[in-house]
Protein backbone atom coordinates (compact mmCIF):
# COMPACT_ATOMS: atom_id res chain seq x y z
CA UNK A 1 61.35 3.03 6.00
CA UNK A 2 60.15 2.80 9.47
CA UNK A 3 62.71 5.20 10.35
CA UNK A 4 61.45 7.82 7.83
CA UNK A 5 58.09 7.26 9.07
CA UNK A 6 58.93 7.92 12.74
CA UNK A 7 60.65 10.83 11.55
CA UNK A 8 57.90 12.36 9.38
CA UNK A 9 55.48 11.88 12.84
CA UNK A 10 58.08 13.30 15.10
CA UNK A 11 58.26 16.24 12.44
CA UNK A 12 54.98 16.97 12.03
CA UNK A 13 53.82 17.06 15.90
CA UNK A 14 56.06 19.30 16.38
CA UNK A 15 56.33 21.68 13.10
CA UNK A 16 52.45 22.22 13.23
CA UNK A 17 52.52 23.98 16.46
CA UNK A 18 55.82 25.64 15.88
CA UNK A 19 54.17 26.96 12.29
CA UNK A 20 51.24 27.84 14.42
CA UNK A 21 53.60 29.65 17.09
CA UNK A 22 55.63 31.38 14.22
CA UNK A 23 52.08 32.74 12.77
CA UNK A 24 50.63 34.36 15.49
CA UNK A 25 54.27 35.79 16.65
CA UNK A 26 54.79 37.54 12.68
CA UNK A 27 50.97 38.92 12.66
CA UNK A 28 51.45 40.25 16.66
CA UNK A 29 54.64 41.82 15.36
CA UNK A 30 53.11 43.15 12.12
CA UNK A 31 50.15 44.75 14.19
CA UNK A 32 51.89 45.81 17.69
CA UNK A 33 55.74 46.33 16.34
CA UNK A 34 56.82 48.80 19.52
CA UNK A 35 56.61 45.90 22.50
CA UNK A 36 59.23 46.89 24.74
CA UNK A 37 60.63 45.11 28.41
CA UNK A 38 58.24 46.81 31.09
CA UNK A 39 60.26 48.36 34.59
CA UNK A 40 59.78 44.62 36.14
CA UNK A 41 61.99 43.17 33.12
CA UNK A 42 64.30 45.67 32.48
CA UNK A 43 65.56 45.46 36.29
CA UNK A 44 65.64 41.67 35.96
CA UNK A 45 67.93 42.25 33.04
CA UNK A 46 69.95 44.84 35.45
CA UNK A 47 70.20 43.00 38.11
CA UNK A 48 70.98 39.41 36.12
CA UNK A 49 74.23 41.14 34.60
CA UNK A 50 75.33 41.95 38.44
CA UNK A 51 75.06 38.46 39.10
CA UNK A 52 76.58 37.62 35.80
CA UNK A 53 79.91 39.65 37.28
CA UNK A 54 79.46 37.75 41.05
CA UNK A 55 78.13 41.07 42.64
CA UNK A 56 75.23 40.81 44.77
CA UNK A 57 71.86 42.52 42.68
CA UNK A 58 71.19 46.19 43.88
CA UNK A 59 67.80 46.55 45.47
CA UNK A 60 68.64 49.81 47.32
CA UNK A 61 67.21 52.47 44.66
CA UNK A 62 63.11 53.64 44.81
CA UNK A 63 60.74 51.22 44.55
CA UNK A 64 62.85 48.04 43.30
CA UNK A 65 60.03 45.70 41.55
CA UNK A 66 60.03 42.48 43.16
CA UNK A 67 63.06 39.87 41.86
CA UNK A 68 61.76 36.72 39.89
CA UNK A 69 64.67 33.91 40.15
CA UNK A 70 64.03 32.69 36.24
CA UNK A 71 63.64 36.35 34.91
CA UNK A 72 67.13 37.04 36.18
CA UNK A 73 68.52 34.02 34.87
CA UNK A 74 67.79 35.34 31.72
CA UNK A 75 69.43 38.31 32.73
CA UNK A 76 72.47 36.30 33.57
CA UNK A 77 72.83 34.22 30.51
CA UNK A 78 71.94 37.35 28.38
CA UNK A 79 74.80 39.27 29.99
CA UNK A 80 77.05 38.52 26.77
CA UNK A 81 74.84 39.81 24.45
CA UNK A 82 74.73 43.55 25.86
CA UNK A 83 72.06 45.50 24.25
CA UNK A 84 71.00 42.29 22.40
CA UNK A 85 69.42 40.90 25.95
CA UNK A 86 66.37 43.53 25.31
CA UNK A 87 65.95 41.97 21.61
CA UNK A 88 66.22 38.28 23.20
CA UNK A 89 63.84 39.27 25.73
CA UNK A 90 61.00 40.94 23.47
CA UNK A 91 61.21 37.67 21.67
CA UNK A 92 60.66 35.42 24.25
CA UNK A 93 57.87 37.95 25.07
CA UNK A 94 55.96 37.74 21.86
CA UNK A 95 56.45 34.29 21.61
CA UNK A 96 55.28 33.27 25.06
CA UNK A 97 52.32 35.44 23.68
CA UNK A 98 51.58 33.44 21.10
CA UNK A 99 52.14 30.07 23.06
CA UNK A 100 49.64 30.99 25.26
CA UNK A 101 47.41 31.40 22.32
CA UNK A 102 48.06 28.58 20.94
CA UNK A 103 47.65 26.24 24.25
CA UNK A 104 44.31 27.84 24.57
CA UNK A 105 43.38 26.48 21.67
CA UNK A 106 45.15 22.88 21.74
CA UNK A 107 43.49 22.53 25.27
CA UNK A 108 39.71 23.75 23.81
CA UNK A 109 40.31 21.36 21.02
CA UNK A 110 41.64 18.41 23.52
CA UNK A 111 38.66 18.92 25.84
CA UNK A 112 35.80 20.13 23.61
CA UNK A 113 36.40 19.96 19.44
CA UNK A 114 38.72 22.39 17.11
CA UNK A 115 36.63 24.98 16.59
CA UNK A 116 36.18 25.45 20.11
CA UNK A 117 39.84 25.74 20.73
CA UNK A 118 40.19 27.98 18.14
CA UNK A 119 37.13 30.72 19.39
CA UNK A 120 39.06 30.28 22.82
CA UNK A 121 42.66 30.91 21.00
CA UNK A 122 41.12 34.43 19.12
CA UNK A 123 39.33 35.20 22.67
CA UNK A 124 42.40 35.32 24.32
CA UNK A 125 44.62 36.67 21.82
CA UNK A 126 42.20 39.86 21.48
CA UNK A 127 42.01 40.54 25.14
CA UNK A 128 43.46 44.09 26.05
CA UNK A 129 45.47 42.91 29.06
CA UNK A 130 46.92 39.81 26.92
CA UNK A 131 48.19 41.97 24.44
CA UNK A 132 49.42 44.48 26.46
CA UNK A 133 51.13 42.81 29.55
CA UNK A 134 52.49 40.17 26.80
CA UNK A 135 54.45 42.75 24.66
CA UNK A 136 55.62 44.62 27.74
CA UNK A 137 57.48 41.69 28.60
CA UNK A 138 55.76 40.78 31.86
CA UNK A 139 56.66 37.51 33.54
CA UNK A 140 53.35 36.06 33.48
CA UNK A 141 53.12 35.66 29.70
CA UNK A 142 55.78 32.94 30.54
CA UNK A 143 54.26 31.74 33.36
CA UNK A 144 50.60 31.38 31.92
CA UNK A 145 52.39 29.59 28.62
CA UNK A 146 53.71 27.29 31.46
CA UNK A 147 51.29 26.52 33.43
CA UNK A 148 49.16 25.40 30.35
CA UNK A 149 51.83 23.62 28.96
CA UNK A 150 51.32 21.79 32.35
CA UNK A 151 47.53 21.64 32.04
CA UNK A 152 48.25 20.14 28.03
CA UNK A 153 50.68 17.20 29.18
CA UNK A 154 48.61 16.08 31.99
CA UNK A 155 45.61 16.41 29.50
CA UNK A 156 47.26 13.91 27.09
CA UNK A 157 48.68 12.11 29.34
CA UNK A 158 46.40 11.74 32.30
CA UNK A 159 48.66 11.44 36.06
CA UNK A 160 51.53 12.66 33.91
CA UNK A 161 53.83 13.04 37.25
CA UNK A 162 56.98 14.76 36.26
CA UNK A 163 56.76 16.50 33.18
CA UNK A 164 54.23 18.49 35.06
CA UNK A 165 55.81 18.68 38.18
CA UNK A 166 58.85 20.18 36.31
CA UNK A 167 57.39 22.79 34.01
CA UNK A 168 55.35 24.07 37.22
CA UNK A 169 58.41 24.10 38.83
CA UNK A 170 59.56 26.32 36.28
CA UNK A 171 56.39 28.59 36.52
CA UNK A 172 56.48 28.43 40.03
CA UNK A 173 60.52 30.35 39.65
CA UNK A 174 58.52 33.24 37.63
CA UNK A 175 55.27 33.37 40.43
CA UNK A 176 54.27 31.64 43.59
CA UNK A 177 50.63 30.59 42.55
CA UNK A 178 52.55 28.11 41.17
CA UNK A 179 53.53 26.72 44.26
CA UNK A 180 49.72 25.54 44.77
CA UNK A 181 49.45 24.02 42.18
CA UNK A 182 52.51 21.88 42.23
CA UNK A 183 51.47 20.83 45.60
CA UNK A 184 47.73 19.90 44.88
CA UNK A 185 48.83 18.03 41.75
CA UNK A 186 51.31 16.04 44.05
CA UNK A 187 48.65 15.57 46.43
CA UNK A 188 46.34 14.34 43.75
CA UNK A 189 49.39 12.19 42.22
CA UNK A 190 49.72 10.50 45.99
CA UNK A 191 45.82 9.75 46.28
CA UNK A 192 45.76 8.62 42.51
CA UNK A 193 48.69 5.84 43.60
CA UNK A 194 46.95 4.59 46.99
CA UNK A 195 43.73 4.27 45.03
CA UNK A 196 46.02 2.05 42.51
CA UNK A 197 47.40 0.03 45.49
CA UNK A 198 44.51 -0.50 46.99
CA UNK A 199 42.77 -4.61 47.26
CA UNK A 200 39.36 -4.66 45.78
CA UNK A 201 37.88 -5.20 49.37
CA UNK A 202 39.64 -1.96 50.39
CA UNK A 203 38.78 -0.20 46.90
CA UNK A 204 35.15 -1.47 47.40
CA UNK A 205 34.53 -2.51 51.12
CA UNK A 206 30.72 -3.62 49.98
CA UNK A 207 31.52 -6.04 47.29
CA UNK A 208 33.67 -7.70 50.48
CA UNK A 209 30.47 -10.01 51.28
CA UNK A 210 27.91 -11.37 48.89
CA UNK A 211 25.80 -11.56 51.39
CA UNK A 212 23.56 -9.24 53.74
CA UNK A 213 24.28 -9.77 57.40
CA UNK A 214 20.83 -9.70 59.57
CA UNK A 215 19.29 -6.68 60.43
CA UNK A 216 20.96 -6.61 64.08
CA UNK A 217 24.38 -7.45 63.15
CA UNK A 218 23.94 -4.26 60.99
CA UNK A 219 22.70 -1.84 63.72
CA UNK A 220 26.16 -2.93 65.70
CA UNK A 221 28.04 -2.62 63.08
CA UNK A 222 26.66 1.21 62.34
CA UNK A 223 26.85 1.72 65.78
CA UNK A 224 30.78 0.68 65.89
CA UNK A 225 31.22 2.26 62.75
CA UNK A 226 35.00 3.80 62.61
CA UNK A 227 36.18 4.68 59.48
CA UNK A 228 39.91 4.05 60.41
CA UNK A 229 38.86 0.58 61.29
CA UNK A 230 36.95 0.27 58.49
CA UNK A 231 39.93 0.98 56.04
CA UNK A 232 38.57 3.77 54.44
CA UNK A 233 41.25 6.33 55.87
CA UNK A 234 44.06 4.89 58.01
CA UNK A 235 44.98 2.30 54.69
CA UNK A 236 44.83 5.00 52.27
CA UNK A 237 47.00 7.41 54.32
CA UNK A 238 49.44 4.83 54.65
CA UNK A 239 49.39 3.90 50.87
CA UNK A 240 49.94 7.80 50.47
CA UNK A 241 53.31 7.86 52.58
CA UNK A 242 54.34 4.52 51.32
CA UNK A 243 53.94 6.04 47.96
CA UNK A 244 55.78 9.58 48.94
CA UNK A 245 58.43 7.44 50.30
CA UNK A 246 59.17 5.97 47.42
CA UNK A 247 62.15 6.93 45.03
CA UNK A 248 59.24 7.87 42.81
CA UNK A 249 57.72 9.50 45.12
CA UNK A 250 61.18 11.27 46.55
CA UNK A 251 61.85 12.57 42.78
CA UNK A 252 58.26 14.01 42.72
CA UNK A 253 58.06 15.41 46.12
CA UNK A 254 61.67 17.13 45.29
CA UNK A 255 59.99 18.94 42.00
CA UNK A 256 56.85 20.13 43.59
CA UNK A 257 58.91 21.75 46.05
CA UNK A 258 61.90 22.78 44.13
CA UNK A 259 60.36 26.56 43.07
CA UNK A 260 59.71 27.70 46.78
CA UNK A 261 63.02 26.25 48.23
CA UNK A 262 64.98 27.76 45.32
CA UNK A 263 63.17 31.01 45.31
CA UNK A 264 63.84 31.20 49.28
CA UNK A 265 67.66 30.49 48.92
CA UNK A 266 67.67 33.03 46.09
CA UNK A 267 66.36 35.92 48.41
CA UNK A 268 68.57 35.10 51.31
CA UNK A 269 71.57 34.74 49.44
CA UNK A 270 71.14 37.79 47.26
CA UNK A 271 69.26 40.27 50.02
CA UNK A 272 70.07 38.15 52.98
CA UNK A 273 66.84 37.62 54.23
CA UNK A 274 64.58 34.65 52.54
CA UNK A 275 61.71 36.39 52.57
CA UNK A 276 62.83 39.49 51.08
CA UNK A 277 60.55 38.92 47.91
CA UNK A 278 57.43 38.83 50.45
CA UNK A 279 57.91 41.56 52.59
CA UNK A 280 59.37 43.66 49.69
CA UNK A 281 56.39 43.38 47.53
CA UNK A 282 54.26 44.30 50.39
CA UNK A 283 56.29 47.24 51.17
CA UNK A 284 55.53 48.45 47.02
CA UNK A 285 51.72 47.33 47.30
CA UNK A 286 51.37 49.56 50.50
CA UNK A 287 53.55 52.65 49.32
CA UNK A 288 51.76 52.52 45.67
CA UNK A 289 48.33 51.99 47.89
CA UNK A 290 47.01 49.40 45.68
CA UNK A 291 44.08 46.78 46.84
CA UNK A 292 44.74 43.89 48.59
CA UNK A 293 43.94 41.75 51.77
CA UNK A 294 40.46 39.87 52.13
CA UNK A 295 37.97 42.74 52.20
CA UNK A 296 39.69 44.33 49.19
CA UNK A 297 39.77 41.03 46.77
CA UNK A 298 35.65 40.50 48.19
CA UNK A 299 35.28 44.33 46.67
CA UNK A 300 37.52 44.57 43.81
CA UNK A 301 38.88 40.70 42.61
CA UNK A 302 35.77 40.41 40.71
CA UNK A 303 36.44 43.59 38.98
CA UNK A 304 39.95 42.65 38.35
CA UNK A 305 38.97 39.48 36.71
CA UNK A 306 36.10 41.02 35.05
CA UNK A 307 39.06 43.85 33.26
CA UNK A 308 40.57 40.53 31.77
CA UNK A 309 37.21 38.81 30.60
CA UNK A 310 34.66 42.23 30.18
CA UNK A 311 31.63 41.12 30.98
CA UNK A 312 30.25 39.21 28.06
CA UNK A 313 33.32 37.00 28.78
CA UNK A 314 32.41 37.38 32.35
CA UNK A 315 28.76 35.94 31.45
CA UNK A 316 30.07 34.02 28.46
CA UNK A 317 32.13 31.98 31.20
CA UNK A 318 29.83 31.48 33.37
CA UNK A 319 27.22 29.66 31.70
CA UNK A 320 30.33 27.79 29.74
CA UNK A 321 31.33 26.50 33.18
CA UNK A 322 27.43 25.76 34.28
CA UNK A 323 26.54 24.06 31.18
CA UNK A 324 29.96 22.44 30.42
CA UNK A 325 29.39 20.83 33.93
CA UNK A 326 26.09 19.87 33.93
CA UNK A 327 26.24 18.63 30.14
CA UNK A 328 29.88 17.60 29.40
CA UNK A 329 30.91 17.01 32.68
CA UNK A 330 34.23 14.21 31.88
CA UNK A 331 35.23 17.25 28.93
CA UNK A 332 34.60 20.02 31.38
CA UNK A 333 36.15 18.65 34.60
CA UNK A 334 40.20 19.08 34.67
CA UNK A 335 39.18 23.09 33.22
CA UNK A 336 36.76 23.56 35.73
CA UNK A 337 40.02 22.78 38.28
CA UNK A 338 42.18 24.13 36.59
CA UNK A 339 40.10 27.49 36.68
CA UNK A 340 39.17 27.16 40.04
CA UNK A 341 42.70 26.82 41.55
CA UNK A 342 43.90 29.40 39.34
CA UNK A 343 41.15 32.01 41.40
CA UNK A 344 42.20 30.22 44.62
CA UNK A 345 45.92 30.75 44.35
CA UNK A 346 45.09 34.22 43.19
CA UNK A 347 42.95 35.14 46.42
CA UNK A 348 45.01 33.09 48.65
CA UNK A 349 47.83 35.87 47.82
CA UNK A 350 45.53 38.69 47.64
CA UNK A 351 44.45 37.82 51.10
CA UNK A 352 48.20 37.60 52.30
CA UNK A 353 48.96 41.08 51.04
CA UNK A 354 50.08 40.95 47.33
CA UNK A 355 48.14 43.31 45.02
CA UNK A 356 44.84 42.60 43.77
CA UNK A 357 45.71 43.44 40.17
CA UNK A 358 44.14 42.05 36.99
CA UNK A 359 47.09 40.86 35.42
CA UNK A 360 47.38 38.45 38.47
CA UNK A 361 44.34 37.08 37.08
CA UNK A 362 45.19 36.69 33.50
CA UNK A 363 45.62 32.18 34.29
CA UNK A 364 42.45 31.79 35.21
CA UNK A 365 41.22 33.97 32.09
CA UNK A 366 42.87 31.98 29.94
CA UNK A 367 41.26 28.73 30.86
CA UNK A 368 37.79 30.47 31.08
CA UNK A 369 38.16 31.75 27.75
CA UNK A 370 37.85 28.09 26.81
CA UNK A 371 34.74 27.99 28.60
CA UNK A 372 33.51 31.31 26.75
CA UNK A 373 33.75 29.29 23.69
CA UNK A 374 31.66 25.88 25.00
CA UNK A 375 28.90 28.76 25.81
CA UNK A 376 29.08 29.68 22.42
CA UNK A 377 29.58 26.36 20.46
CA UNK A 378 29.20 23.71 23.24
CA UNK A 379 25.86 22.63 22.35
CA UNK A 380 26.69 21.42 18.82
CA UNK A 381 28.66 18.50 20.96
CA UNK A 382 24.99 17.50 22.38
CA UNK A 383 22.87 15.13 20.42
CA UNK A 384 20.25 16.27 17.91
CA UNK A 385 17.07 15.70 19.94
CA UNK A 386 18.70 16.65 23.48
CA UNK A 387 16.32 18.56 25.32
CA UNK A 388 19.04 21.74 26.38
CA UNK A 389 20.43 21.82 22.43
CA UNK A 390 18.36 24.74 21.82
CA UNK A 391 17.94 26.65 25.46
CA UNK A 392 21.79 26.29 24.80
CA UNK A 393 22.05 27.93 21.17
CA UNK A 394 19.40 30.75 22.92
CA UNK A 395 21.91 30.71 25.43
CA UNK A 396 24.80 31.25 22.70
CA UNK A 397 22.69 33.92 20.69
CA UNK A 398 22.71 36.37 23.66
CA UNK A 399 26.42 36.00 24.66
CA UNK A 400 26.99 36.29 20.97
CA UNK A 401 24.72 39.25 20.95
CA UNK A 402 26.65 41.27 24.39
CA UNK A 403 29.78 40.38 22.06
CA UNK A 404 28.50 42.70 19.04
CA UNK A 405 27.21 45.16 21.24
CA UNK A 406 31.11 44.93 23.30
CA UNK A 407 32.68 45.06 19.63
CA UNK A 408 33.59 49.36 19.40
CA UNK A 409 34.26 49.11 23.07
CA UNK A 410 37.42 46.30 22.68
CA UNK A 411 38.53 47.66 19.47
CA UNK A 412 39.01 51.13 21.39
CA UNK A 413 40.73 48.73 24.35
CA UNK A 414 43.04 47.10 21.95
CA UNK A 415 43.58 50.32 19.85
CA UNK A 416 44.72 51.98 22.89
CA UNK A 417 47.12 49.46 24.02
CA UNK A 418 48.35 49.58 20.30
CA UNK A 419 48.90 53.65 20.99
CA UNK A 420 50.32 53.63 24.53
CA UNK A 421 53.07 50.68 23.51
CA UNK A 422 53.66 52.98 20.70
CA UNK A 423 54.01 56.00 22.27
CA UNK A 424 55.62 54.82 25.40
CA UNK A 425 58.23 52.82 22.76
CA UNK A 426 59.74 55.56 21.62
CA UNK A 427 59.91 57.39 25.22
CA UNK A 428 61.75 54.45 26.21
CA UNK A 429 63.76 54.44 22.89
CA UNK A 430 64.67 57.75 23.27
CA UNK A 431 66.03 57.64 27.18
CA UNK A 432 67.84 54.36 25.63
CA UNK A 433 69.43 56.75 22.38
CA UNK A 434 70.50 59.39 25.13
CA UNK A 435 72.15 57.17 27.59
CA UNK A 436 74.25 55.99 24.39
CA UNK A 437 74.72 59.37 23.18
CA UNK A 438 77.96 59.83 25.15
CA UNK A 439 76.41 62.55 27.12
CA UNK A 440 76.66 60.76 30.36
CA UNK A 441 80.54 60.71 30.92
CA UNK A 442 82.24 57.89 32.29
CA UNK A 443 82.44 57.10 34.90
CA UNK A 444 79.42 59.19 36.29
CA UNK A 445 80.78 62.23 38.26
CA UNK A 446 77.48 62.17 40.31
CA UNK A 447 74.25 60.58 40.17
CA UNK A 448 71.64 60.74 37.75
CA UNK A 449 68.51 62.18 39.17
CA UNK A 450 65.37 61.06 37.22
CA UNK A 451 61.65 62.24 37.29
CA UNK A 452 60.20 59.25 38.94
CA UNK A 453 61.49 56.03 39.85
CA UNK A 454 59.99 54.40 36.08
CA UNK A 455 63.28 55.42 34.62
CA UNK A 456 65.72 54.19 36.91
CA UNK A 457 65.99 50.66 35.66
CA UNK A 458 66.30 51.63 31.87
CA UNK A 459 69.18 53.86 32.65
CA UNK A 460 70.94 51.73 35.10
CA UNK A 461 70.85 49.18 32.55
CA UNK A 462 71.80 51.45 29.14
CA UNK A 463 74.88 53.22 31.39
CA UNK A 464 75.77 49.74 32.98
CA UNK A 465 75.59 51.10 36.87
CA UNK A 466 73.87 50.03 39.65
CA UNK A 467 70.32 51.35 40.17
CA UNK A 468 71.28 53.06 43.05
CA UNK A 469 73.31 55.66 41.22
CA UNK A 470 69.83 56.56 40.09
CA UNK A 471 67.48 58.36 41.81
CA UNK A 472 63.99 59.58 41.75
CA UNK A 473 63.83 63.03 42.18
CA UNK A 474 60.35 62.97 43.10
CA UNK A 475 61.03 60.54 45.70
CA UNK A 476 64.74 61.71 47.33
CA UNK A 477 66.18 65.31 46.14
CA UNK A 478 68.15 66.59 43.28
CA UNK A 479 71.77 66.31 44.13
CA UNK A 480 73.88 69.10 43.96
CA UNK A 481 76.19 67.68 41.27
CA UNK A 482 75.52 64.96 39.11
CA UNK A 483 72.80 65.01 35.88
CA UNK A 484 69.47 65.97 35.99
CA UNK A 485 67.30 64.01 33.44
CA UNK A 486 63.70 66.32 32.42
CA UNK A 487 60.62 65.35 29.98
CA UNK A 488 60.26 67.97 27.34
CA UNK A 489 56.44 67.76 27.19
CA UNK A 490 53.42 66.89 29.42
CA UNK A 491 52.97 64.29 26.77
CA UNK A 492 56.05 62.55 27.90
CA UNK A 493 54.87 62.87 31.63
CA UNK A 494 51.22 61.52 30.89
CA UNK A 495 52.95 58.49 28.75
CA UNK A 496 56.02 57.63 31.18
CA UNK A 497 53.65 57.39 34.34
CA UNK A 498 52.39 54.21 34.09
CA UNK A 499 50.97 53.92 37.68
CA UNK A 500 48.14 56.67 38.78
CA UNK A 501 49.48 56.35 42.39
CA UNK A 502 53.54 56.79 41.28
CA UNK A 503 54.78 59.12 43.58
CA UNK A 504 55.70 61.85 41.23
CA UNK A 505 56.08 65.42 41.49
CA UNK A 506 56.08 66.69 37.84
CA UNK A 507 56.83 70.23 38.33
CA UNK A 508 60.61 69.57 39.18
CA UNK A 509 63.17 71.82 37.21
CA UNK A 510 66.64 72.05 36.66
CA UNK A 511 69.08 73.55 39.42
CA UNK A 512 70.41 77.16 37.71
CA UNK A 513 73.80 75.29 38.42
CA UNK A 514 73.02 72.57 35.78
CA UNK A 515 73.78 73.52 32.17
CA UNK A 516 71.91 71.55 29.49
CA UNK A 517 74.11 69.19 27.87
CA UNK A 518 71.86 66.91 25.33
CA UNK A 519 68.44 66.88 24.46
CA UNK A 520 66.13 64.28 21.93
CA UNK A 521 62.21 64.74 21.46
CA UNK A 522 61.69 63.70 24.64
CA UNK A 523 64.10 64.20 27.16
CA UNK A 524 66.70 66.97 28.24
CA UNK A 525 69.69 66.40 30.21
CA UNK A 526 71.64 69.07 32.77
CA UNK A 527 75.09 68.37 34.44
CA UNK A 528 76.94 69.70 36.25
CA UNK A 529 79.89 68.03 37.13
């Protein structure tokens, strides 16, 4: 009987998320059905399958995105499946999207009350960037569902050690803001223990003496006063390293830097250099001239949080943070971190060099969002005669208020990223259907030149070769035998440019030598072989 019990509790903490999970994935797939793996993922899919087959990945065609250790994992494990890697990966993208949702809402209910969480859950799951960097197959969905998955352990289980340590770990192989965070929670982890080690004379120094000494013997003492001596720092920073020291403290040490050691051995032994990933991505951010460095993230990291929140988020968040802090301050306290070294890792990296893009800031959205939702429904948690109940629910009206006003201008955000995924969908469908059409004879008796460098991955992946048989006509030349792949419409150039700053010349023809071999709505193809 006890047994059945156990089981029925075991079965129901985990079938109630998993039902919630399963929800959300079946009405994202019923409303957005066209997701499809973005250039980042489809490459990581490419160059997982090299791996799979011992080669070294193939970062020598235009523009390579910059290689994620976990994503190709999946690429090497997925290898088997063929084809059927792009339908494991779209699931693990809508799912991750969903997770995400649904830690929003388990944190917002764990911090504030249910209905908070679930505001915070229907915030983030309506956000334009969400929706559409989450069912383009983007890394971070994954990473974000990590990192809160982090945030929710240590939540329940307060100095968790470990089970954090290792899913940030795991974040931290997908992108390096991780890294922070694994450190500072180690760091915290390492205080936390010295505080627990610590006598109650050291914990407390003034509850040492019952007694006041005279007035003079506490002038010397001010006047000697070193806090070393005085065991406030030189105990606790030994307690620290005894503590790091420590098998305990080995195993956690070893997690919170597993992700940069592994990423570092990953780029040297795959490009040879272990900082490959660095300089590489700095090397895309300056050739696709995108912000970044400190002046930039001053000017424009506002703005790119601000594209994740809009501004009655923006607002919304805000005052959630003020008043959760002020008036729910134990509640509000591990989000308010959380947030805050979320933004810190994220301008930390902008100031390094990385881009200053808003999907970098998508983490740190997340949490807010939970904070949106204690603007609007925090002040039912004060008590009925609290002074700041009702400047709160005034507060609440007019963030409620910019949201009705904001309503036409996200259901135009969402209904565009609901076009473009379907529009780019079958662009990308139809470059898949004509690399499978047998038009492209094997083995290639040239390369394939392409419009810009967005195709390459797709087709290096659909005609198993290496990228580098691919190339951007817009960024090398034509060749003078090989294929030549050309959009049949401006439509298909205005939808397959993702980036404004691509370099892309769209006016590019067919040699006379080329003969046109296939053709679908939105490509043609020319060999000549």
């Amino acid at each position: 009987m006890y047994l059945r019990l156990y089981l029925a509790s075991v079965l129901r903490k985990w079938l109630t998320p998993a039902a919630w999970v399963a929800a959300v994935t079946a009405a994202l797939l019923i409303v957005f059905p066209t997701g499809f793996p973005n250039y980042d993922t489809i490459y990581a899919l490419a160059w997982g399958r090299e791996l799979a087959h011992g080669a070294s990945p193939d970062y020598g065609a235009a523009l390579p995105p910059t290689p994620h250790p976990l994503a190709d994992l999946l690429g090497i494990v997925t290898t088997p499946l063929g084809d059927g890697a792009i339908e494991v990966t779209m699931a693990i993208a809508y799912l991750s999207l969903a997770l995400v949702g649904y830690l929003a809402y388990r944190l917002g209910a764990l911090w504030f009350d249910r209905p908070i969480g679930a505001l915070a859950a229907a915030i983030v799951l309506t956000r334009a960037p969400y929706l559409s960097n989450g069912l383009r197959a983007y890394v971070d969905l994954p990473y974000i569902a990590l990192c809160l998955g982090a945030l929710l352990i240590e939540t329940k289980r307060p100095r968790a050690g470990w089970p954090v340590l290792a899913l940030l770990a795991l974040a931290g192989l997908l992108r390096p803001e991780a890294w922070l965070f694994s450190v500072a929670y180690l760091s915290y982890l390492l205080l936390a223990a010295a505080e627990a080690s610590a006598t109650p004379e050291e914990a407390n120094p003034s509850s040492s003496s019952q007694e006041d000494p005279p007035a003079s013997e506490r002038r010397a003492s001010l006047e000697r006063a070193d806090t070393q001596r005085a065991g406030l720092i030189r105990p606790a920073l030994g307690r620290s390293r005894d503590a790091l020291l420590s098998p305990h403290g080995a195993v956690l040490t070893a997690l919170a830097l597993a992700a940069p050691v592994l990423w570092v051995l990953f780029d040297w032994i795959t490009a040879g250099t272990p900082t490959y990933s660095l300089t590489g991505t700095r090397e895309t951010v300056d050739t696709l001239a995108r912000h970044t460095g400190p002046v930039d993230l001053v000017l424009w990291g506002p703005r790119a949080l601000g594209e994740v929140m809009q501004w009655p988020g923006m607002v919304g968040a805000a005052g959630g943070v003020a008043l959760g802090f002020v008036f729910l301050r134990r509640r509000s306290a591990l989000g308010i971190v959380a947030a805050a070294l979320a933004l810190a890792a994220f301008a930390l990296l902008a100031a390094a060099g990385l881009a200053i893009i808003a999907r970098y800031t998508m983490l740190a959205g997340a949490v807010l969002a939970i904070f949106v939702a204690v603007a609007l429904l925090g002040w039912r948690l004060l008590e009925t005669g609290h002074p700041w109940r009702r400047r709160w629910q005034a507060f609440a009206g007019l963030v409620l208020l910019m949201f009705v006003i904001w309503a036409p201008n996200q259901w135009d955000l969402d209904s565009t990223v609901h076009r473009d995924l379907s529009n780019q969908g079958t662009i990308e469908r139809d470059l898949t259907d004509l690399a499978d059409s047998g038009a492209f004879v094997k083995p290639l008796c040239g390369p394939v030149a392409v419009p810009n460098h967005r195709a390459i991955p797709r087709l290096a992946f659909a005609l198993e070769v290496k990228p580098t048989r691919i190339v951007s006509a817009s960024e090398e030349s034509i060749p003078r035998r090989g294929y030549f792949l050309d959009p049949t419409s401006p439509f298909v150039i205005h939808n397959f440019i993702l980036d404004p700053n691509d370099p892309t010349r769209s006016s590019l023809t067919a040699p006379k030598s080329f003969e046109e071999v296939a053709s679908n709505p939105s490509w043609l193809l020319y060999r000549h072989c």
